[in-house]
PDB file of N, CA and C in Angstrom:
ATOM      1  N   UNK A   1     215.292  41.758 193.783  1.00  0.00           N
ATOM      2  CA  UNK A   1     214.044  41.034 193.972  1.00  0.00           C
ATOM      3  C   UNK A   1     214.129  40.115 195.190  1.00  0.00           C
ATOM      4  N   UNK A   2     215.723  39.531 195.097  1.00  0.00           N
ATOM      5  CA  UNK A   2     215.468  38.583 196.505  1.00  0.00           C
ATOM      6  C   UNK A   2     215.326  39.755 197.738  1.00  0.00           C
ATOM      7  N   UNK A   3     215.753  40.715 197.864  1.00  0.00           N
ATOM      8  CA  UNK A   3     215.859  41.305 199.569  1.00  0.00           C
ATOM      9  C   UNK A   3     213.974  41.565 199.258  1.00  0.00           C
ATOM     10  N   UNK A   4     213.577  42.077 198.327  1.00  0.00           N
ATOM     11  CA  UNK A   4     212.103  42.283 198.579  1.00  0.00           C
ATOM     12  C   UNK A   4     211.374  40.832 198.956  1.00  0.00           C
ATOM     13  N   UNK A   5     211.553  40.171 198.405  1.00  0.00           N
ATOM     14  CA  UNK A   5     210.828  38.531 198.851  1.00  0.00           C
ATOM     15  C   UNK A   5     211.296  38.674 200.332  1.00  0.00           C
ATOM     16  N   UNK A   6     212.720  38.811 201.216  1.00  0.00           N
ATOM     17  CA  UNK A   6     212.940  38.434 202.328  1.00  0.00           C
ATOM     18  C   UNK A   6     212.069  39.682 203.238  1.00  0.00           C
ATOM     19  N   UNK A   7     211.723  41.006 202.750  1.00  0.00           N
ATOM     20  CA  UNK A   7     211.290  41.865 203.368  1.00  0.00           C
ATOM     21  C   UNK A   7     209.862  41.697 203.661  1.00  0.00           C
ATOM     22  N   UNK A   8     208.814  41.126 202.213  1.00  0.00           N
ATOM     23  CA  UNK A   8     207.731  41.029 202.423  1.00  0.00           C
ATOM     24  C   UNK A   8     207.295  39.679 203.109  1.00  0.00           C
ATOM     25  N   UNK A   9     208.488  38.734 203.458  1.00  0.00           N
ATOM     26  CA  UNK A   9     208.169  37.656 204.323  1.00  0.00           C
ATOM     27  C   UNK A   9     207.560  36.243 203.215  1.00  0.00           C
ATOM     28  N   UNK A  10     207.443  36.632 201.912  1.00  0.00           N
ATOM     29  CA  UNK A  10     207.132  35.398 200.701  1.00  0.00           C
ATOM     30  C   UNK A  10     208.072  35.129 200.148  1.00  0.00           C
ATOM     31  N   UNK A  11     207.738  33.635 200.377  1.00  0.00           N
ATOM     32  CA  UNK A  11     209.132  33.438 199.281  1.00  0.00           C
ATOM     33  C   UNK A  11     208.478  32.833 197.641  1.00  0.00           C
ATOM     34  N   UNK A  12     209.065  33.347 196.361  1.00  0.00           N
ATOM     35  CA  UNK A  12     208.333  33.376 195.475  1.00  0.00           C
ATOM     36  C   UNK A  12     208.361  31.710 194.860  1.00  0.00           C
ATOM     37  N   UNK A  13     207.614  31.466 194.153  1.00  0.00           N
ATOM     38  CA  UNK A  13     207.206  29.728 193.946  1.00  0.00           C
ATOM     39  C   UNK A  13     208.119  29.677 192.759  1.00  0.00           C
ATOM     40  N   UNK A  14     208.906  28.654 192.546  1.00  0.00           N
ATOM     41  CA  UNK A  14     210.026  28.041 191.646  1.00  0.00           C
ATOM     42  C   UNK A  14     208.670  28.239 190.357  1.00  0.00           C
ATOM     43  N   UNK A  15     209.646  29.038 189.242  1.00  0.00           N
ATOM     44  CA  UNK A  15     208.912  29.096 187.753  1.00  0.00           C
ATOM     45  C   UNK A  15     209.333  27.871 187.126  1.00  0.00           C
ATOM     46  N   UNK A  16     208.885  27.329 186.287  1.00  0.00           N
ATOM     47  CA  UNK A  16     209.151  26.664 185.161  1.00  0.00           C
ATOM     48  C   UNK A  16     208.846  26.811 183.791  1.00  0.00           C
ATOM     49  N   UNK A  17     209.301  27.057 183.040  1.00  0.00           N
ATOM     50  CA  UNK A  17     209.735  27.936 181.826  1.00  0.00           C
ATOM     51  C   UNK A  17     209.138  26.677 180.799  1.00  0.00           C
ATOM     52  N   UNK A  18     207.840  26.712 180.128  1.00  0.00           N
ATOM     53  CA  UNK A  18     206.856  25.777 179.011  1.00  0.00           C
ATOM     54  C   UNK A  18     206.512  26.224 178.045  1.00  0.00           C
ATOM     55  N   UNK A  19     206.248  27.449 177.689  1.00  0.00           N
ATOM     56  CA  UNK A  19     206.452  27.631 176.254  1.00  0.00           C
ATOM     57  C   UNK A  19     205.109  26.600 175.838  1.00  0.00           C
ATOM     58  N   UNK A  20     204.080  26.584 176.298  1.00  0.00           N
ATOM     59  CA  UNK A  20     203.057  25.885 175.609  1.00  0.00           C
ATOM     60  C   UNK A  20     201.680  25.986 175.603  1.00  0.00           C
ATOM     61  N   UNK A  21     201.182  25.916 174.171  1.00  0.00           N
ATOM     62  CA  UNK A  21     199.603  26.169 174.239  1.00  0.00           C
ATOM     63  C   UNK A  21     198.556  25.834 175.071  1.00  0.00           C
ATOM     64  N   UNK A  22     197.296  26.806 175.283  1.00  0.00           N
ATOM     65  CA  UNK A  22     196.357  26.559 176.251  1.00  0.00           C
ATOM     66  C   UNK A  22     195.758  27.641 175.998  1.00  0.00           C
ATOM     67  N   UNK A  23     194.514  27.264 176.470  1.00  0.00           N
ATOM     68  CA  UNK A  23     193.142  28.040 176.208  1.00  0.00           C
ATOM     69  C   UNK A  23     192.908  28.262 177.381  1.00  0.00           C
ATOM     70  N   UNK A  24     192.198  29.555 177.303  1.00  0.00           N
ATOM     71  CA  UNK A  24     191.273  30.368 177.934  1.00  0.00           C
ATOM     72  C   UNK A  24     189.640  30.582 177.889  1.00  0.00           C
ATOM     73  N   UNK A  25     189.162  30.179 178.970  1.00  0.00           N
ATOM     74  CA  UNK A  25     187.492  30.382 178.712  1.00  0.00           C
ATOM     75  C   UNK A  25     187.464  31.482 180.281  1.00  0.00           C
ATOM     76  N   UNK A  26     185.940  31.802 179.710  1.00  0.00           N
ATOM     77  CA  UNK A  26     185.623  32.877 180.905  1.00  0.00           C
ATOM     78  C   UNK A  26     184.531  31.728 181.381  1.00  0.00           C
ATOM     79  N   UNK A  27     184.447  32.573 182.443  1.00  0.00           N
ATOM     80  CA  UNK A  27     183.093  32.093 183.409  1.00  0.00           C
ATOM     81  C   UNK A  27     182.052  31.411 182.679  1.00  0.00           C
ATOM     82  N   UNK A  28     181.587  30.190 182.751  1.00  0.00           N
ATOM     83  CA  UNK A  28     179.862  29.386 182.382  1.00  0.00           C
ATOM     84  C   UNK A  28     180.676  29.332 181.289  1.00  0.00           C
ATOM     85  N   UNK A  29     182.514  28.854 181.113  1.00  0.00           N
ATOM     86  CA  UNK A  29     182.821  27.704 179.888  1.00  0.00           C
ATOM     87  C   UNK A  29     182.606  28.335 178.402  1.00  0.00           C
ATOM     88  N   UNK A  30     182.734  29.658 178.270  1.00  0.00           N
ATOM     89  CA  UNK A  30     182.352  30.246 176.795  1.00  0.00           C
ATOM     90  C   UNK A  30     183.272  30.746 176.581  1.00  0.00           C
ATOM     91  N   UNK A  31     183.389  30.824 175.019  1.00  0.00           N
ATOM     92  CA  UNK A  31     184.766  31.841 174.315  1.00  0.00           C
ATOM     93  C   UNK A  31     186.140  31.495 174.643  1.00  0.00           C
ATOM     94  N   UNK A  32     186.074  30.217 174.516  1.00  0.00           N
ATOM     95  CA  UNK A  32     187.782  29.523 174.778  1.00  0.00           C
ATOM     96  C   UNK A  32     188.616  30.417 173.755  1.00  0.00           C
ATOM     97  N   UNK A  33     189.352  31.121 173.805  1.00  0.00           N
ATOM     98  CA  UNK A  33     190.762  31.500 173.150  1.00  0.00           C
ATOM     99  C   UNK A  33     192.071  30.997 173.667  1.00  0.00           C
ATOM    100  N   UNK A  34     192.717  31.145 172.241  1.00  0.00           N
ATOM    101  CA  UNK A  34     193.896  29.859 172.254  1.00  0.00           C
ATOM    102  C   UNK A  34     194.996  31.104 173.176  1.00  0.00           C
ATOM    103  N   UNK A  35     195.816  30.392 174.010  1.00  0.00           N
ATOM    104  CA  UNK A  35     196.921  31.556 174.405  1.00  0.00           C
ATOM    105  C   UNK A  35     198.138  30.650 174.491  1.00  0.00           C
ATOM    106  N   UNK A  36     199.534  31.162 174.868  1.00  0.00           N
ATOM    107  CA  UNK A  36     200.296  30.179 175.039  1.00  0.00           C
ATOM    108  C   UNK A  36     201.174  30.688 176.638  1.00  0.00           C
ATOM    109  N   UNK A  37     201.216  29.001 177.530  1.00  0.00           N
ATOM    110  CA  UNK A  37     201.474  29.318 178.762  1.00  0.00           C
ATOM    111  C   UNK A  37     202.923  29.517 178.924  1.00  0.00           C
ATOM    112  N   UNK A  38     203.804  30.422 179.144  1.00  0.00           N
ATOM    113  CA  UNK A  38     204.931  31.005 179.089  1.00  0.00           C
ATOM    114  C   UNK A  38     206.080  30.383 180.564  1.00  0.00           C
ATOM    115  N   UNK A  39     205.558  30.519 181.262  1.00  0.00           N
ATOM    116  CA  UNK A  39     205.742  29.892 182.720  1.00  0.00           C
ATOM    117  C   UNK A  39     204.698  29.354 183.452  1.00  0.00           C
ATOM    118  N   UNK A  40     205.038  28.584 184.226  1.00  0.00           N
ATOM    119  CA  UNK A  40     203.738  27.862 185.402  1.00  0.00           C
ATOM    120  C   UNK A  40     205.028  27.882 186.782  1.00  0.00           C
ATOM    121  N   UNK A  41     204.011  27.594 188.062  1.00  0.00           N
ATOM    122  CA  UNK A  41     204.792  27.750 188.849  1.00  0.00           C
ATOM    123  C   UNK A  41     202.816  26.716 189.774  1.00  0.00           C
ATOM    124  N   UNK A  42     203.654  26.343 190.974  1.00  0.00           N
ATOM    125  CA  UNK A  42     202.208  25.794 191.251  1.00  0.00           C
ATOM    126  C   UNK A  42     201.129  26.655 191.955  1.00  0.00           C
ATOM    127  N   UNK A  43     201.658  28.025 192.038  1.00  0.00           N
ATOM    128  CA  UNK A  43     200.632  29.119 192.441  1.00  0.00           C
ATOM    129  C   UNK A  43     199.883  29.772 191.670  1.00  0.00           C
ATOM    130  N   UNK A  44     200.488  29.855 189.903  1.00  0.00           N
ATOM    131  CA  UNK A  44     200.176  30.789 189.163  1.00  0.00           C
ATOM    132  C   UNK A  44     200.705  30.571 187.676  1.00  0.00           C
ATOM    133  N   UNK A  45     200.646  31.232 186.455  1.00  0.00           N
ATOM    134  CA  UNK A  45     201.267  31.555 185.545  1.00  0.00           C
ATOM    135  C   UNK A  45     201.185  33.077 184.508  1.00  0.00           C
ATOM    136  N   UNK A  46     202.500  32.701 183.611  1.00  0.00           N
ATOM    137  CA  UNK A  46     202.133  33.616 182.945  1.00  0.00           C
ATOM    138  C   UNK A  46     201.672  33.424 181.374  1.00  0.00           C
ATOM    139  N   UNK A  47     200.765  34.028 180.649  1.00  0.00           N
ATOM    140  CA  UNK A  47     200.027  33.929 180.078  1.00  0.00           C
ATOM    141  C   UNK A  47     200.467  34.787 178.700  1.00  0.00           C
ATOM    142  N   UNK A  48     200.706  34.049 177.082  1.00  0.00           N
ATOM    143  CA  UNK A  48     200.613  35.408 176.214  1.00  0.00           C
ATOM    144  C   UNK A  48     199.436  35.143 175.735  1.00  0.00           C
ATOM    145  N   UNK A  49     198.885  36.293 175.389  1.00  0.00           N
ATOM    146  CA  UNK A  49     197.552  36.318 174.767  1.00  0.00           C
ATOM    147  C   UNK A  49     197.218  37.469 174.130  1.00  0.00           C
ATOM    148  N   UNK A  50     196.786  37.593 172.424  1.00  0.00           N
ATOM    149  CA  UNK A  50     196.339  38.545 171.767  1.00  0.00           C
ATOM    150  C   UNK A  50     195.488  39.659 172.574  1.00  0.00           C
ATOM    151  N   UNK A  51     195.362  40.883 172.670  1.00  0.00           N
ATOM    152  CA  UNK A  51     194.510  41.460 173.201  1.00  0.00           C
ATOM    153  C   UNK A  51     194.432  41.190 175.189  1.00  0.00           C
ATOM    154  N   UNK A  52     195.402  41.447 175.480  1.00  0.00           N
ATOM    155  CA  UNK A  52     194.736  40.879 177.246  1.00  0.00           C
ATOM    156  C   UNK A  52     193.690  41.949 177.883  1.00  0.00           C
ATOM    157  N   UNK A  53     193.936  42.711 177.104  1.00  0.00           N
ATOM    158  CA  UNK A  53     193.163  44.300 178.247  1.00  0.00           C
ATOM    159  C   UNK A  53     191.510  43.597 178.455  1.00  0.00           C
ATOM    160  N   UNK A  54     191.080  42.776 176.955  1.00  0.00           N
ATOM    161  CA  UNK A  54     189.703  42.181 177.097  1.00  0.00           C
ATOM    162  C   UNK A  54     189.621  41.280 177.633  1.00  0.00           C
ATOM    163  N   UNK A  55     190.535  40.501 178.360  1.00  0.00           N
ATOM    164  CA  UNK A  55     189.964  39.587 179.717  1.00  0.00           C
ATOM    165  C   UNK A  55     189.192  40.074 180.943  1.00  0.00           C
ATOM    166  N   UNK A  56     188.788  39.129 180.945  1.00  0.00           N
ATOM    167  CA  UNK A  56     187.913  39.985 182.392  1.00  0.00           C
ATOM    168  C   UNK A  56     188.784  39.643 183.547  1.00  0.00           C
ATOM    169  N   UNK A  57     188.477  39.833 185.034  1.00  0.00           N
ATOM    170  CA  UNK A  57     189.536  39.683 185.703  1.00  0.00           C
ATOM    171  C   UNK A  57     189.831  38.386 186.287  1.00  0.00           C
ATOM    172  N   UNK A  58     188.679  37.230 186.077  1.00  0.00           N
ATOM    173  CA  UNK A  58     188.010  36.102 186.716  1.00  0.00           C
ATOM    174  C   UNK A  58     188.152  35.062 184.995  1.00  0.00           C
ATOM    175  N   UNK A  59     188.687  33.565 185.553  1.00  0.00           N
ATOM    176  CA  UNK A  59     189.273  32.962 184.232  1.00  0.00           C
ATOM    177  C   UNK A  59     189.304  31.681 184.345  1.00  0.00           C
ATOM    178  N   UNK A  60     189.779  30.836 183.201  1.00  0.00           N
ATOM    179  CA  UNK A  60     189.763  29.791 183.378  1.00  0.00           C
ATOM    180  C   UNK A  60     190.826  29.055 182.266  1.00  0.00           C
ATOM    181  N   UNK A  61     192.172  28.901 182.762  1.00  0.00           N
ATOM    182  CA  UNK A  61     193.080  28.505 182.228  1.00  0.00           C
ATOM    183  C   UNK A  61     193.508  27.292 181.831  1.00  0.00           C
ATOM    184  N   UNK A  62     193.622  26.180 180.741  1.00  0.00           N
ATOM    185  CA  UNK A  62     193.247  25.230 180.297  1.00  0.00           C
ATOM    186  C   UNK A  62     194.521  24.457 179.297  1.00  0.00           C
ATOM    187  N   UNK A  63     194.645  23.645 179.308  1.00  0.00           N
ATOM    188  CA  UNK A  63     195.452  23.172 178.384  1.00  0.00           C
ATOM    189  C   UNK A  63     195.345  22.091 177.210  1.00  0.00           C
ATOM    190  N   UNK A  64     193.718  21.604 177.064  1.00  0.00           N
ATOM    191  CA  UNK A  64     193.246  21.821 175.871  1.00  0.00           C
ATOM    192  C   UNK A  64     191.861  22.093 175.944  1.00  0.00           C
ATOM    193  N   UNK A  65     191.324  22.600 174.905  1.00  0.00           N
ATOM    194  CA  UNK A  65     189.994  23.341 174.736  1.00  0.00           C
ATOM    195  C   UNK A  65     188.524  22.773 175.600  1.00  0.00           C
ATOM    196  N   UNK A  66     188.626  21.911 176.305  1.00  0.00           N
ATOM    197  CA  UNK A  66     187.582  21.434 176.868  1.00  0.00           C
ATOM    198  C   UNK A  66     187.374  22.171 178.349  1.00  0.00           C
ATOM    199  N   UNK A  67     186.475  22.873 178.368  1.00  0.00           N
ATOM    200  CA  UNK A  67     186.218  24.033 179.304  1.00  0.00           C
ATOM    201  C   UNK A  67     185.616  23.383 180.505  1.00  0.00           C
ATOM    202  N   UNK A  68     185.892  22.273 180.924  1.00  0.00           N
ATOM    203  CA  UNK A  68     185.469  21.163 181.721  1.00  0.00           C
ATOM    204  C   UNK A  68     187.145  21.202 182.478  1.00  0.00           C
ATOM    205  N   UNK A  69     187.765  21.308 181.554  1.00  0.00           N
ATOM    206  CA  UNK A  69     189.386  21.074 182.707  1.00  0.00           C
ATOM    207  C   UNK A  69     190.197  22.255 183.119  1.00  0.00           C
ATOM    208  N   UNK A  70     190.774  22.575 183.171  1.00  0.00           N
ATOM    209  CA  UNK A  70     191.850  23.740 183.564  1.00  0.00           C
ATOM    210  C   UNK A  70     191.478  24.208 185.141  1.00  0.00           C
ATOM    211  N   UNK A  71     192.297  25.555 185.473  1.00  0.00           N
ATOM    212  CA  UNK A  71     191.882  25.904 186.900  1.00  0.00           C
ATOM    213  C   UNK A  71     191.442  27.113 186.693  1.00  0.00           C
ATOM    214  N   UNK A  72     190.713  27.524 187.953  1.00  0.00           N
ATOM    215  CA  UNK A  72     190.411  28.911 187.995  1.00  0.00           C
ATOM    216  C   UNK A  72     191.336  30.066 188.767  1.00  0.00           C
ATOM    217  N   UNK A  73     191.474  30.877 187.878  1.00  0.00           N
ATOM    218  CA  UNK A  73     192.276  32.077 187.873  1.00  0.00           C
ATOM    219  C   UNK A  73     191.724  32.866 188.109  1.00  0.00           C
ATOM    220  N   UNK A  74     192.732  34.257 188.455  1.00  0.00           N
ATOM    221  CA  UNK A  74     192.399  35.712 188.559  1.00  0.00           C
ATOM    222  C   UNK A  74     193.802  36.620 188.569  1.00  0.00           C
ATOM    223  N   UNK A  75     193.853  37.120 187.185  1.00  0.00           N
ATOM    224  CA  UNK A  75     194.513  38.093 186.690  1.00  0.00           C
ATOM    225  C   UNK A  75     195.185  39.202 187.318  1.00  0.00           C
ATOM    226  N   UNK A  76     196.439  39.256 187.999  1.00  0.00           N
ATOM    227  CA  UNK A  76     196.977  39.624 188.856  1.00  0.00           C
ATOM    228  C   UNK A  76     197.941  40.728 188.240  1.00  0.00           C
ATOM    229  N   UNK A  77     198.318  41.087 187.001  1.00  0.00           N
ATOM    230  CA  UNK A  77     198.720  41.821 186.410  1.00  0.00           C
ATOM    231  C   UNK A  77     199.003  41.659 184.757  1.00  0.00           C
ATOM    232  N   UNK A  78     198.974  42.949 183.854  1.00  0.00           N
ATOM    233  CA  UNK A  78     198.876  42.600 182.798  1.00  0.00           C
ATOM    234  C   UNK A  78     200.048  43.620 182.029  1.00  0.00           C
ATOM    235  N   UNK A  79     200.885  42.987 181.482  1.00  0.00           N
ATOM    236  CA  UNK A  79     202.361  44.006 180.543  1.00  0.00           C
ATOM    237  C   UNK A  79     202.214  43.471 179.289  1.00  0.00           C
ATOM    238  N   UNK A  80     201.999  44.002 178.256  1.00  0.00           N
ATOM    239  CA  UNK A  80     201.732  44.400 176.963  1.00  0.00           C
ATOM    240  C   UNK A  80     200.781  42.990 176.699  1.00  0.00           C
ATOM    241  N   UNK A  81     201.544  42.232 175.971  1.00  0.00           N
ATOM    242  CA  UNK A  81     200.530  40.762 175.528  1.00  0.00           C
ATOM    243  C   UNK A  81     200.604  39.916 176.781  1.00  0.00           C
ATOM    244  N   UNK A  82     201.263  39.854 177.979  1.00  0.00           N
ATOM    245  CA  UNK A  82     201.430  39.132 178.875  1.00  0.00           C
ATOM    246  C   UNK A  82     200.648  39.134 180.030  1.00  0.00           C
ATOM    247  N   UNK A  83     200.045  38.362 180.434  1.00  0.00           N
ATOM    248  CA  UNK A  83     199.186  38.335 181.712  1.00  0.00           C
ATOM    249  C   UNK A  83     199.514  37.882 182.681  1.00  0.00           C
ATOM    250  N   UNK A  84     199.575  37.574 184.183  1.00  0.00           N
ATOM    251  CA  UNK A  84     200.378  37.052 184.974  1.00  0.00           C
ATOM    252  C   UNK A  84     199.075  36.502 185.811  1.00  0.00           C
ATOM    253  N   UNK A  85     198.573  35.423 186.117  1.00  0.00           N
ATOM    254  CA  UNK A  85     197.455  34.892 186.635  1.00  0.00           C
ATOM    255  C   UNK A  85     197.400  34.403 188.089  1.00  0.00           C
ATOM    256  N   UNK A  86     197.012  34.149 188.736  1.00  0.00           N
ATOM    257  CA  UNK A  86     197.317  33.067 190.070  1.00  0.00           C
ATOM    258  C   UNK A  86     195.910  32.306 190.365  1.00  0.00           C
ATOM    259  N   UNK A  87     196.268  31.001 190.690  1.00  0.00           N
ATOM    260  CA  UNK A  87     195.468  29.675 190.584  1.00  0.00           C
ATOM    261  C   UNK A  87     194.457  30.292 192.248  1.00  0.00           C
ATOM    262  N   UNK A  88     193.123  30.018 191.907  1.00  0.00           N
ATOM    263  CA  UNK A  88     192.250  30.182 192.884  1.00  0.00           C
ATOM    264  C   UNK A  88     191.333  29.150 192.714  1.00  0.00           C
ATOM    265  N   UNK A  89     190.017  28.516 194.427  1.00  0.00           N
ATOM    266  CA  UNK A  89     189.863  27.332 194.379  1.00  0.00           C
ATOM    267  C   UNK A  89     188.882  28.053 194.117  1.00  0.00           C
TER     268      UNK A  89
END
């Protein structure tokens, strides 16, 4: 993984390993579901969540249910319950 980071010229953002709950709302703040945030990093995270295939690709990642806070995401890949997100303005 490191010679690919040095090949594609990125270097990947330090993870930090949290293990902690947070909700999910979609677009216009509706249908918060609970997920739990697995890693954060300040570009992105990863996400478990019941069912991911039914996210849409556009999100809003939160760390408690008030659909007023969190950031906006977009779903960058998805492996079994796990979603992998990255923070967009």
């Amino acid at each position: 993984m490191a010679l690919l980071s040095k090949l594609s010229g990125k270097k990947r953002e330090t993870r930090k390993s949290v293990s902690q709950p947070g909700w999910i709302t979609l677009e216009g703040g509706f249908a918060a579901r609970q997920c739990v945030v697995k890693d954060l990093s300040t570009t992105g995270a990863k996400v478990m969540i019941d069912d991911p295939n039914s996210l849409p690709a556009k999100l809003r990642l939160a760390f408690s249910r008030d659909a007023r806070t969190g950031r906006r995401c977009e779903v960058v890949w998805r492996r079994g319950n796990s979603v992998g997100v990255k923070f967009v303005r």
